[in-house]
Protein backbone atom coordinates (compact mmCIF):
# COMPACT_ATOMS: atom_id res chain seq x y z
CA UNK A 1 21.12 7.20 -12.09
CA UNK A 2 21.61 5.35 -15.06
CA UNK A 3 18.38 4.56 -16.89
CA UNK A 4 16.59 0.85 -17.15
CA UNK A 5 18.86 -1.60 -19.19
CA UNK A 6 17.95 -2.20 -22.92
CA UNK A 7 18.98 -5.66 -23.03
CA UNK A 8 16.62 -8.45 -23.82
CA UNK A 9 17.94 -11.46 -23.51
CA UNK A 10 19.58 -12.40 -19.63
CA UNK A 11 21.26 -15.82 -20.13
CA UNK A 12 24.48 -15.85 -18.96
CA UNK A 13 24.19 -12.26 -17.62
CA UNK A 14 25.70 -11.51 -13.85
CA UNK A 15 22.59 -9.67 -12.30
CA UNK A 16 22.59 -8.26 -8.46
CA UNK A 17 19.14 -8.30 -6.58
CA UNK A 18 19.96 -5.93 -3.42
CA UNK A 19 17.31 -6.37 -1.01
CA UNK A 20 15.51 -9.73 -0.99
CA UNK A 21 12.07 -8.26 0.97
CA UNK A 22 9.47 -9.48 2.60
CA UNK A 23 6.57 -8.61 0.18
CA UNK A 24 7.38 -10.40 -2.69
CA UNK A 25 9.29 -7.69 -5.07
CA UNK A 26 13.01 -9.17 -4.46
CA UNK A 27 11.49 -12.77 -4.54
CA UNK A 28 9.68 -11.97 -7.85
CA UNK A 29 12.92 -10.72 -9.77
CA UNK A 30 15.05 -13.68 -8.16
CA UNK A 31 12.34 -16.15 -9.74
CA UNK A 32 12.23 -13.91 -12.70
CA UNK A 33 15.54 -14.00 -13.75
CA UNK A 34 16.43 -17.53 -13.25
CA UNK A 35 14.19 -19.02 -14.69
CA UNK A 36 15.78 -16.68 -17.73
CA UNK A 37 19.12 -18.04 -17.47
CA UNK A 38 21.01 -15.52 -15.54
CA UNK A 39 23.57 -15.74 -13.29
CA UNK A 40 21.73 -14.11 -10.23
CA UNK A 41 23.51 -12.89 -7.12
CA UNK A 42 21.22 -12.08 -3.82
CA UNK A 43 22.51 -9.15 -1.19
CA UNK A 44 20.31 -8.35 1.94
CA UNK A 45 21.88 -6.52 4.75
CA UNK A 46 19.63 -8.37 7.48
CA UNK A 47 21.17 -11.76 8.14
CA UNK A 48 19.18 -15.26 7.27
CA UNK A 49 17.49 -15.87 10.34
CA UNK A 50 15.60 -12.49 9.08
CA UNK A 51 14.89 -13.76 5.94
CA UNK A 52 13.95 -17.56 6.29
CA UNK A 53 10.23 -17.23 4.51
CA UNK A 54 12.10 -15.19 1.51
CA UNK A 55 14.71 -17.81 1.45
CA UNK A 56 12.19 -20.72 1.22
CA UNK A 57 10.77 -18.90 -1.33
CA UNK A 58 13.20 -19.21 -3.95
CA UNK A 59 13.96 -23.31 -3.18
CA UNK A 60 12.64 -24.38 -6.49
CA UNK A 61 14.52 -21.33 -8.27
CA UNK A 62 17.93 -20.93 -5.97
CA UNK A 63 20.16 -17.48 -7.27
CA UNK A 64 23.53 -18.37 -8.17
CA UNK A 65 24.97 -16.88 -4.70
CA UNK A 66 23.41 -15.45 -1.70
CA UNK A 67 25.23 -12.78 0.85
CA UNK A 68 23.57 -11.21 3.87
CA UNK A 69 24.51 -9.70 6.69
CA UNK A 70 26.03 -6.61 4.48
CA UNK A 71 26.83 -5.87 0.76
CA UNK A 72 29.92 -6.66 -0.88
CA UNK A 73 31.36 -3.92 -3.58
CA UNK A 74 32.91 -5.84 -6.21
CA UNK A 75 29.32 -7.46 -6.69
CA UNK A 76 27.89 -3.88 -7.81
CA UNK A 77 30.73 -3.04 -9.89
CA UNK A 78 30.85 -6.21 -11.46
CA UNK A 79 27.37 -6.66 -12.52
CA UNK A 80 25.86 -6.00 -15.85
CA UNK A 81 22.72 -5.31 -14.28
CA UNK A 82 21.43 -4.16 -10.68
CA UNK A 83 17.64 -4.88 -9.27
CA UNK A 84 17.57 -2.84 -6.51
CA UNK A 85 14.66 -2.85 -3.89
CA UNK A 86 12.50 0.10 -3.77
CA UNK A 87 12.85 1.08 -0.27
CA UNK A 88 17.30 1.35 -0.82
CA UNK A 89 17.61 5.04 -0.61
CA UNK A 90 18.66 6.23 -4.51
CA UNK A 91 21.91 7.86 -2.34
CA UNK A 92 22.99 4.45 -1.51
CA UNK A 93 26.97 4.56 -2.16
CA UNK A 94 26.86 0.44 -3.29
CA UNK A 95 24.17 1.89 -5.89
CA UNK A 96 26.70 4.58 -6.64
CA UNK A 97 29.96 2.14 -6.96
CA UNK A 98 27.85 0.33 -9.89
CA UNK A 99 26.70 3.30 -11.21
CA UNK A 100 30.46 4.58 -11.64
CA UNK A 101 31.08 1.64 -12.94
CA UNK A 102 28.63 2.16 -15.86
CA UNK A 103 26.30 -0.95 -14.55
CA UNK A 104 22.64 -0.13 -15.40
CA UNK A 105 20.00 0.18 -12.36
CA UNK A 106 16.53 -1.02 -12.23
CA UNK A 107 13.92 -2.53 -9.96
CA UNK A 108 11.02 -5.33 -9.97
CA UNK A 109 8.41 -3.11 -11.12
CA UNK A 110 10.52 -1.41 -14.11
CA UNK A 111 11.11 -5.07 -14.72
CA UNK A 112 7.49 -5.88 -15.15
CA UNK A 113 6.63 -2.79 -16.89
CA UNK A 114 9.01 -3.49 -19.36
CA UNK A 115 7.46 -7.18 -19.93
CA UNK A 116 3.67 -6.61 -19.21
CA UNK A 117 1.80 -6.76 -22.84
CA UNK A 118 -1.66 -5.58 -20.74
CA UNK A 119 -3.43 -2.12 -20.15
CA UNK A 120 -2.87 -1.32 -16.39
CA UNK A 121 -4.44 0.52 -13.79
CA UNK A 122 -2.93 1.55 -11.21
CA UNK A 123 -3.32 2.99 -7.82
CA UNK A 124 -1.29 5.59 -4.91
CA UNK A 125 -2.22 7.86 -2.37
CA UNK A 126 -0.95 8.18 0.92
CA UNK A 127 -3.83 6.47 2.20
CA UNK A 128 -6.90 3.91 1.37
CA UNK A 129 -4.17 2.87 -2.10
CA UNK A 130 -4.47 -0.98 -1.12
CA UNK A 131 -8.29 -0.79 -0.12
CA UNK A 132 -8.87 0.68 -3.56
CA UNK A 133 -6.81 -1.09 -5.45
CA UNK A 134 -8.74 -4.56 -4.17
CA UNK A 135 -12.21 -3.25 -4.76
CA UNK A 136 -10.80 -2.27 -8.37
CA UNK A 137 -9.27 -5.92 -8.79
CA UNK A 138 -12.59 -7.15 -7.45
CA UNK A 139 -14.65 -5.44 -10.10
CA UNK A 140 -12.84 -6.22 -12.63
CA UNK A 141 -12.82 -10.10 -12.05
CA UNK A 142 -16.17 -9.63 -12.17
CA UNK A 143 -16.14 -7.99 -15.44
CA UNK A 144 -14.09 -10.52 -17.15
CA UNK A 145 -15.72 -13.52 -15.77
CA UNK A 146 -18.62 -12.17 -18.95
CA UNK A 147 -15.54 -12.22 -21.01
CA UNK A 148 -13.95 -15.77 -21.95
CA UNK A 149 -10.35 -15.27 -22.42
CA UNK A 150 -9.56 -12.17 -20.42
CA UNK A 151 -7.98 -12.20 -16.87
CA UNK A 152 -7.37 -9.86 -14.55
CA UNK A 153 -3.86 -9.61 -12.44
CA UNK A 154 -3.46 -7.80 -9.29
CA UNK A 155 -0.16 -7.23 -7.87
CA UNK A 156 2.09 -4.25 -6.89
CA UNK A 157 3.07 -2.60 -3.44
CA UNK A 158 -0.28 -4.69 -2.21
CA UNK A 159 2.05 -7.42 -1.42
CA UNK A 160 2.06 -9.77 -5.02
CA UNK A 161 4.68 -9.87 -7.56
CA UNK A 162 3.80 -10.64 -11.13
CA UNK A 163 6.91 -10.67 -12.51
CA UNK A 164 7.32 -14.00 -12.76
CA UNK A 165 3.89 -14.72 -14.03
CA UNK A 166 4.39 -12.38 -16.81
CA UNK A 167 4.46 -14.29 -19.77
CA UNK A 168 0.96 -15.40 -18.98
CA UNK A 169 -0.40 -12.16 -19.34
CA UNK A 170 -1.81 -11.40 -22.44
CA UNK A 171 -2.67 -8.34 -24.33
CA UNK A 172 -6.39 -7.99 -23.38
CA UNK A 173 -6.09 -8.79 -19.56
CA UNK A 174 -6.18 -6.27 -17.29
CA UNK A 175 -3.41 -5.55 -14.72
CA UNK A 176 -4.06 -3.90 -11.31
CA UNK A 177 -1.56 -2.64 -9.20
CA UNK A 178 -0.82 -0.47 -6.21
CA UNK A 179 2.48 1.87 -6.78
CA UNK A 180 4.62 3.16 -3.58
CA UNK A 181 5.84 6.13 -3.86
CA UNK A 182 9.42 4.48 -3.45
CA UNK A 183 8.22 2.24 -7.19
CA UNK A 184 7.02 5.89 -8.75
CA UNK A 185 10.14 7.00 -8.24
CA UNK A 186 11.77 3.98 -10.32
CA UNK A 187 8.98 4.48 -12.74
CA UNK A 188 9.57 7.87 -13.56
CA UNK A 189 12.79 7.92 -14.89
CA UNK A 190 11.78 5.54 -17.76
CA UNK A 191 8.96 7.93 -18.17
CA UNK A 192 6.16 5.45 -17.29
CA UNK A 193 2.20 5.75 -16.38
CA UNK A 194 -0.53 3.73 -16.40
CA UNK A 195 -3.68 4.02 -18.61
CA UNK A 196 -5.34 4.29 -16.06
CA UNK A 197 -3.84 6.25 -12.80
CA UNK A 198 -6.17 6.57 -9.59
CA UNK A 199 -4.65 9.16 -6.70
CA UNK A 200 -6.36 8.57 -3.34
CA UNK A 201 -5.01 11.27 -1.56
CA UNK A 202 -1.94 13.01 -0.39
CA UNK A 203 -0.45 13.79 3.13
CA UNK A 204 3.45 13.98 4.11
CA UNK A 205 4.53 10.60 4.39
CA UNK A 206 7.96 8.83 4.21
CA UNK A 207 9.78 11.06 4.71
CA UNK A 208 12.40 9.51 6.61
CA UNK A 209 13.00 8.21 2.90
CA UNK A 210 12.14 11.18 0.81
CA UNK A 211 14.13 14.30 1.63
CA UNK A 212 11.68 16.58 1.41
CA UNK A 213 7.88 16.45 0.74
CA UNK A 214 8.26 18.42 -2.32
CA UNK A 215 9.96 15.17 -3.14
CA UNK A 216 7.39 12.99 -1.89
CA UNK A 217 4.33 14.89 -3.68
CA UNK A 218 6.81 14.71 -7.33
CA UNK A 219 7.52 11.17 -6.97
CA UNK A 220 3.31 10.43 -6.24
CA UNK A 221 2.84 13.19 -8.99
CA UNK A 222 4.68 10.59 -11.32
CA UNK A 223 1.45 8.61 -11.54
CA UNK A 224 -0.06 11.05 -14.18
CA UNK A 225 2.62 12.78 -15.53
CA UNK A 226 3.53 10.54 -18.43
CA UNK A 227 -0.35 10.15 -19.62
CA UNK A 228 -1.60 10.79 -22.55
CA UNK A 229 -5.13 11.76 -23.90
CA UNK A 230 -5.72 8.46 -24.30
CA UNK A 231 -5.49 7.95 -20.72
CA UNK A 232 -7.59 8.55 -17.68
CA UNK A 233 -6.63 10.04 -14.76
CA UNK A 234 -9.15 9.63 -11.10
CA UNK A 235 -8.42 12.20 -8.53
CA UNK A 236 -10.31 12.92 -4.95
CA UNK A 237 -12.04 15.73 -5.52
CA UNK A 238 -12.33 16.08 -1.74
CA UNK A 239 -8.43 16.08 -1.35
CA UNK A 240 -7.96 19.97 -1.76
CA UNK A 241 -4.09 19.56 -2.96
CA UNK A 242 -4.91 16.19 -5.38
CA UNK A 243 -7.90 17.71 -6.77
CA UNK A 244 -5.53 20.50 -8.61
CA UNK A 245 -2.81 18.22 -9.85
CA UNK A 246 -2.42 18.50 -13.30
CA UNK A 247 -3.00 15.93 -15.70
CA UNK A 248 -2.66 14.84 -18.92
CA UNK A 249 -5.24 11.76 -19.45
CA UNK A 250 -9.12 12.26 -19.34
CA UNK A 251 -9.73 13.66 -15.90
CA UNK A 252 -12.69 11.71 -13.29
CA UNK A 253 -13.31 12.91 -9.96
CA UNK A 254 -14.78 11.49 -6.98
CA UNK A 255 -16.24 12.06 -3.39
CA UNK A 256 -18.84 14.26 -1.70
CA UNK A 257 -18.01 17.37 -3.45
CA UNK A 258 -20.48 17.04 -6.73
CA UNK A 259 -19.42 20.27 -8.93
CA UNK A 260 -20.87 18.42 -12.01
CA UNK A 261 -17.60 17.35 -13.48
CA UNK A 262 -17.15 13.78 -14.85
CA UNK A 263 -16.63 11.49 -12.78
CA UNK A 264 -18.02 9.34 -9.29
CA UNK A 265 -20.21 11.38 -6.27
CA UNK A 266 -21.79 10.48 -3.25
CA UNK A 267 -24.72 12.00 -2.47
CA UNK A 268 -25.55 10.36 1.29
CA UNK A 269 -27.18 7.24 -0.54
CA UNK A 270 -26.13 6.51 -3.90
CA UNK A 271 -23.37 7.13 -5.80
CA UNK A 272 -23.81 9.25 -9.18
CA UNK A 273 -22.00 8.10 -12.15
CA UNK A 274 -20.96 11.29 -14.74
CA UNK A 275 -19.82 10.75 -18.09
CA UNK A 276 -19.85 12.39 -21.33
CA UNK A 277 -22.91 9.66 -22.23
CA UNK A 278 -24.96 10.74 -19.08
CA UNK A 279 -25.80 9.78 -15.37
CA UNK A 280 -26.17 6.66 -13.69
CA UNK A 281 -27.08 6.10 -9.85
CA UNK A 282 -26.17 3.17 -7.83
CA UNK A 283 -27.34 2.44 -4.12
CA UNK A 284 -24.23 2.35 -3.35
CA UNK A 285 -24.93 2.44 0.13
CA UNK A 286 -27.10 -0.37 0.49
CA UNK A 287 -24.35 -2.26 -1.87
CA UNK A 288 -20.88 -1.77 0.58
CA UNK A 289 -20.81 -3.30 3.89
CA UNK A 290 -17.81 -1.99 5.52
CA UNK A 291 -17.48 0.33 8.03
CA UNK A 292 -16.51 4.06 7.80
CA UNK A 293 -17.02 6.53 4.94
CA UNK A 294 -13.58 6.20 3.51
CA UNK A 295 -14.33 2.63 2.57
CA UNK A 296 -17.25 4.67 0.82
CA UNK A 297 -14.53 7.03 -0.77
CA UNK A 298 -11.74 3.79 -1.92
CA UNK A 299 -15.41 2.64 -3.18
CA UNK A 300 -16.07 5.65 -5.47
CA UNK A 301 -12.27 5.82 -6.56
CA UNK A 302 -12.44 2.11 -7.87
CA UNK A 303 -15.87 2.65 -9.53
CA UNK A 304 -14.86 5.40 -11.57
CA UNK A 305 -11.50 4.05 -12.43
CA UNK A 306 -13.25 0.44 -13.69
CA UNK A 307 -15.88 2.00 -15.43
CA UNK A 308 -13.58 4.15 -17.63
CA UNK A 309 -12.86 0.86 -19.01
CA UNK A 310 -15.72 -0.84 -19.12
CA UNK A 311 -16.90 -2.30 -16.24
CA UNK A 312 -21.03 -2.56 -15.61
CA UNK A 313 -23.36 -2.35 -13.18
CA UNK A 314 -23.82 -5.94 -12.51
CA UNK A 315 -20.18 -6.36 -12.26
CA UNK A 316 -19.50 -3.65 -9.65
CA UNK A 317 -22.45 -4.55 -7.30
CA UNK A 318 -21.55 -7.99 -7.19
CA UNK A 319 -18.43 -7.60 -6.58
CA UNK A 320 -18.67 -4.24 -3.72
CA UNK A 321 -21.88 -6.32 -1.97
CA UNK A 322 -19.19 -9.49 -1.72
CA UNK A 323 -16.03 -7.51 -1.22
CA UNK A 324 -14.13 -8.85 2.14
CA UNK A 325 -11.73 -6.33 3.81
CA UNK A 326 -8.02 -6.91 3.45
CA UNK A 327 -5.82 -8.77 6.05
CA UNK A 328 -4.96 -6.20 8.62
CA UNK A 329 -7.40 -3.40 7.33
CA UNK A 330 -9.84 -2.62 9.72
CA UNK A 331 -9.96 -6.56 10.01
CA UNK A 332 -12.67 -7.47 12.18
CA UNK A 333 -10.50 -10.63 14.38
CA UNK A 334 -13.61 -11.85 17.10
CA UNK A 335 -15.38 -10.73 20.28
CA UNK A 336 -14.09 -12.05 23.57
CA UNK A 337 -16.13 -11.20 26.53
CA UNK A 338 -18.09 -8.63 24.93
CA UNK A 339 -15.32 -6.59 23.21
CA UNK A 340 -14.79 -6.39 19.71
CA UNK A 341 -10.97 -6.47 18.97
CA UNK A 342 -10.30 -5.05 15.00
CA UNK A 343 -6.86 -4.84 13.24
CA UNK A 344 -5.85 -2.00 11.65
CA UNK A 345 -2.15 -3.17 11.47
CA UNK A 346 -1.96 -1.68 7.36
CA UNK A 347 -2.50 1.98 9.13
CA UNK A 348 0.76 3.20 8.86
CA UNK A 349 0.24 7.02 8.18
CA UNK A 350 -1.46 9.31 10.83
CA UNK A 351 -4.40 9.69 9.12
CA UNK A 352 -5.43 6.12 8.42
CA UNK A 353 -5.44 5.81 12.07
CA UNK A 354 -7.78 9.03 12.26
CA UNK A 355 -10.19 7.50 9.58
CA UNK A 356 -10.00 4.45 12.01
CA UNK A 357 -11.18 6.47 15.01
CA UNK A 358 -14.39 8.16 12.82
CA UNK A 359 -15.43 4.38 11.85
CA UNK A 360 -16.67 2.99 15.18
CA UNK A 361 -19.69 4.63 17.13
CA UNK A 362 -18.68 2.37 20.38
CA UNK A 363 -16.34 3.41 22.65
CA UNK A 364 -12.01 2.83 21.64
CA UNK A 365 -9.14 1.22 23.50
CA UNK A 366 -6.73 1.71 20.75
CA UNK A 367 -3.17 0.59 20.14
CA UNK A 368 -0.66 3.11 18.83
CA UNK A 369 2.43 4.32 17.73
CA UNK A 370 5.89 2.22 16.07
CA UNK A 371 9.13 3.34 14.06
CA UNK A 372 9.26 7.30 13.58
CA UNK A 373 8.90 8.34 9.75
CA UNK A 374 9.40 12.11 11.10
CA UNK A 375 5.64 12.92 10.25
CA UNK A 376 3.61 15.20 11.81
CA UNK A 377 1.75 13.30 14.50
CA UNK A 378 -0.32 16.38 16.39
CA UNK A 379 -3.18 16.13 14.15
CA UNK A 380 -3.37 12.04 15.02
CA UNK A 381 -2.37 12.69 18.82
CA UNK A 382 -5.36 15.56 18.83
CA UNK A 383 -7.96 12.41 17.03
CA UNK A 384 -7.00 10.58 20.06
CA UNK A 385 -7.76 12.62 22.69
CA UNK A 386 -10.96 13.39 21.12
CA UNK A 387 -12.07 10.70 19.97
CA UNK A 388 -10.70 6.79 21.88
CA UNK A 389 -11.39 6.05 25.18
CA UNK A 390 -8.43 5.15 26.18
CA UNK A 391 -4.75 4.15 24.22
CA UNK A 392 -1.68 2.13 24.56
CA UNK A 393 1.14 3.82 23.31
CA UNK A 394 4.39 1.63 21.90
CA UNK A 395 7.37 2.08 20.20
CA UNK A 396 10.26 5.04 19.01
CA UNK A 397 6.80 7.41 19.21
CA UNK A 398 4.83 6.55 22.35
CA UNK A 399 6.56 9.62 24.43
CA UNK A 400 6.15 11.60 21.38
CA UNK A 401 2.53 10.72 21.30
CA UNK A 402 1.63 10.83 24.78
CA UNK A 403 3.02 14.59 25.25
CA UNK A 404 0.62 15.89 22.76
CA UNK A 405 -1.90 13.65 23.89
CA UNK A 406 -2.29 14.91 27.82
CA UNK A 407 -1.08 18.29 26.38
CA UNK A 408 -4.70 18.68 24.11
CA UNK A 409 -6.61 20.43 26.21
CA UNK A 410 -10.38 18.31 25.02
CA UNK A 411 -8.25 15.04 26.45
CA UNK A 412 -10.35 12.74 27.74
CA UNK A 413 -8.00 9.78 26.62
CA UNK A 414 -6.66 7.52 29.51
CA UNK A 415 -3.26 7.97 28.18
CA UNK A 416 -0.53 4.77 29.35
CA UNK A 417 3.12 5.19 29.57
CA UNK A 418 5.47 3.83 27.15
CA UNK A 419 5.07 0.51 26.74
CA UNK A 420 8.18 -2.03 26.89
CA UNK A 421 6.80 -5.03 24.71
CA UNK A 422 3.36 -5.08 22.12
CA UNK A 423 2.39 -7.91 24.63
CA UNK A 424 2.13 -5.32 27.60
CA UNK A 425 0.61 -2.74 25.45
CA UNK A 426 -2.03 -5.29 24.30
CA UNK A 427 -2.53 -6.47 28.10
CA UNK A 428 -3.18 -2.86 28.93
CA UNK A 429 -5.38 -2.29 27.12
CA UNK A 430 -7.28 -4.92 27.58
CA UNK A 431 -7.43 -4.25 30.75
CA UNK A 432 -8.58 -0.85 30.68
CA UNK A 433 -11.30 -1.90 28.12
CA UNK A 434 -15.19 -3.04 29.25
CA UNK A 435 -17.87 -4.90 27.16
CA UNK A 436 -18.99 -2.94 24.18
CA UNK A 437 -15.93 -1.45 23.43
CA UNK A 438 -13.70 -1.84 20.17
CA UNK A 439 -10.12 -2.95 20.78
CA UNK A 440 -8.39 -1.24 17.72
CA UNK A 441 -5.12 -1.88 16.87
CA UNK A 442 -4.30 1.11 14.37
CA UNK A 443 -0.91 2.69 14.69
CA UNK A 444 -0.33 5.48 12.26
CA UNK A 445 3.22 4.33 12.66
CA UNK A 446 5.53 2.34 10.77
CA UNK A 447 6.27 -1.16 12.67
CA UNK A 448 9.72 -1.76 12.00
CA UNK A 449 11.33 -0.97 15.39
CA UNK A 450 9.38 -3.98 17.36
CA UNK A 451 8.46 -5.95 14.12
CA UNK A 452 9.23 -7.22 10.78
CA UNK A 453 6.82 -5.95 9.20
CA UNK A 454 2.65 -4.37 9.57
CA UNK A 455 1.98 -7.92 8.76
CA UNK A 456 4.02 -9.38 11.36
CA UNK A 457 2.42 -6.80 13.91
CA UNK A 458 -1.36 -7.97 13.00
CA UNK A 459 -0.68 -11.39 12.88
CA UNK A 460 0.62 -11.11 16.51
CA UNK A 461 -2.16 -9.36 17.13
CA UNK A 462 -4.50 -11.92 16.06
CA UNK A 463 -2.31 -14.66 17.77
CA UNK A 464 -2.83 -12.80 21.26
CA UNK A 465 -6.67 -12.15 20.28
CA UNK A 466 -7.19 -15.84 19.82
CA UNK A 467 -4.56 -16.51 23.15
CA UNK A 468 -7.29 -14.62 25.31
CA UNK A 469 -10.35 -15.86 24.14
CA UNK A 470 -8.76 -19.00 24.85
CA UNK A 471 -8.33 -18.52 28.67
């Protein structure tokens, strides 16, 4: 693919945004650019009754011309420049027309990159990235509220442009983002990593998108692998495969497994801060409220990355003991007649819906299952069985899922058929739920055959919550 464009100046320039989004990238570049004088052409294959919040978006800053419902070809090989969405497979034969056609190719987040003046940190994993990357924002609000001057920006894959704030960043904020694996990819071809680079953890994911997950783990992999010494680099140490990548930066670890290297470990109670100047514990326990220990791990991931630049003691407890979780992460909605109804709409991997299952002592009526990424799903299905009480099973995976559910041989899951609409999955299992139990929605799935979007699923989620309390 051709690499990032090297001009500087876009007035006047014919630039192509394929893929308007949902989460803000496409919107961000559309602002971006015309408020910068270009001549900005919008192409979405989904049609506008698809896109009507993007669309009212970009009121105050219209693009030149808008087509949906398909691409057009002469609009790719005409361009000088392309901003392509991250999830547009690199394969995609409009990419390739402009690419023949010797039209440069970028994306929202090379965009930024190429603009931000700031030190960033920055945050993947296959699981827990957005979690962590909030608790780091958190923490480091904190840190520059004792700092006149200094900001700090969070934006990314977590669902924020800041493209088009940009040019009010300035060289001693701090920027905080959450890179996709999809935005790595982008990143790595103009050889990019941030100063600071946090991995979560890695299991196959995507890879309806990726070819292969040796593809998958290289594009994650990209995180570190432009670093210098200069740089610091926070693995999970607990993450058998992570814990050996290589890197280049100044190397922090965290989790349970203390082997006295640098870094952040939990030791049942408090967490034990290792640097080259010493150790530090925090009751880090009695300082994070949420529920489950990987809240505790995204907790010990974003204090090592913040205090490899600077953040304090005061900063991070105030801002872990006040930390909220995020919309549609183990959100806690409301209890109607005695059951607790939580949603977990942002687990869209197998295994966030497994860390889901260990966070709740009471008994689960869980919600599972969406669009099929062509993961492995036995290790989820076996959680299931072992672990909820009973599950309603929806979308392209529910008959995938059930088989290996009835199949495990612990089962003692009430297991439902198929369901045909999210509101018949949610009535069931309601209706196989008592008082005292948790109604989880947590999918493991993807939601884009019965939804726009994991956002759109919680929020109808929440909307049928509040519906039934109401009756």
């Amino acid at each position: 693919m051709n690499s990032d464009h090297d001009f500087d100046d876009y007035r006047n320039r014919r630039i192509l945004v394929m893929g308007l989004g949902s989460f803000g990238g496409g919107i961000g570049a559309v602002k971006f650019l015309v408020e910068r004088g270009a001549i900005v052409t919008v192409t979405d294959l989904r049609p506008a009754d698809k896109l009507t919040e993007s669309l009212a978006e970009l009121r105050e800053t219209p693009p030149d011309r808008v087509v949906l419902g398909g691409h057009n070809e002469t609009d790719f090989r005409n361009a000088d420049l392309v901003v392509v969405n991250p999830a547009v497979k690199r394969d995609c034969p409009f990419l390739n027309v402009a690419i023949q056609a010797g039209v440069p190719i970028t994306s929202e987040m090379n965009l930024f990159w190429k603009w931000n003046p700031a030190k960033l940190i920055a945050v993947t994993g296959s699981n827990g990235k957005s979690t962590t990357t909030a608790m780091i924002h958190s923490i480091m609000k904190q840190l520059v509220q004792q700092q006149p001057g200094r900001n700090a920006w969070l934006g990314g894959n977590i669902g924020t442009s800041l493209l088009p704030l940009v040019d009010q960043i300035q060289s001693e904020d701090i920027v905080v983002l959450e890179l996709s694996s999809f935005q790595l990819c982008d990143l790595d071809r103009i050889q990019i990593s941030p100063h600071v680079a946090v991995v979560t953890n890695f299991a196959a994911n995507h890879l309806d998108w990726h070819p292969n997950l040796d593809h998958y783990r290289s594009a994650k992999q990209a995180i570190l692998r432009w670093q210098t010494a200069a740089d610091f680099a926070v693995l999970n140490d607990d993450d058998d495969e992570v814990s050996r990548w290589p890197v280049k930066g100044q190397r922090l670890g965290f989790g349970w497994e203390d082997q006295g290297q640098n870094g952040v470990f939990f030791d049942g109670r408090d967490a034990i801060l290792r640097s080259r100047t010493g150790e530090q514990s925090w009751p880090l326990r009695d300082w994070l409220k949420l529920p489950g220990r990987h809240n505790l791990a995204n907790a010990l991931a974003a204090i090592a990355a913040t205090t490899s630049v600077g953040a304090d003691a005061a900063s991070i407890q105030t801002a872990i003991e006040n930390y909220q979780p995020l919309p549609h992460r183990l959100q806690f909605i409301r209890e109607v007649s005695g059951r607790r109804f939580y949603n977990d709409s942002l687990a869209t991997t197998p295994e966030s819906t497994q860390v889901a299952l260990d966070a709740f002592a009471a008994p689960i009526v869980l919600l599972a299952g969406g669009y099929d990424k062509h993961v492995d799903l036995s290790q989820m299905a076996e959680s299931i069985a072992h672990r909820a009480k009973a599950v309603s099973l929806m979308g392209q995976t529910a008959s995938m899922l059930r088989e290996l559910i009835v199949s495990n041989e612990m089962n003692r899951c009430e297991t439902s058929a198929p369901q045909v609409s999210f509101a018949a999955a949610f009535r069931w299992a309601v209706d196989h739920s008592a008082p005292g139990d948790v109604i989880l929605l947590s999918p493991g799935c993807a939601s884009y055959d019965w939804f726009r979007n994991f956002a759109d699923r919680g929020s109808q989620f929440i909307e049928l919550v509040d519906a039934l309390s109401n009756q």
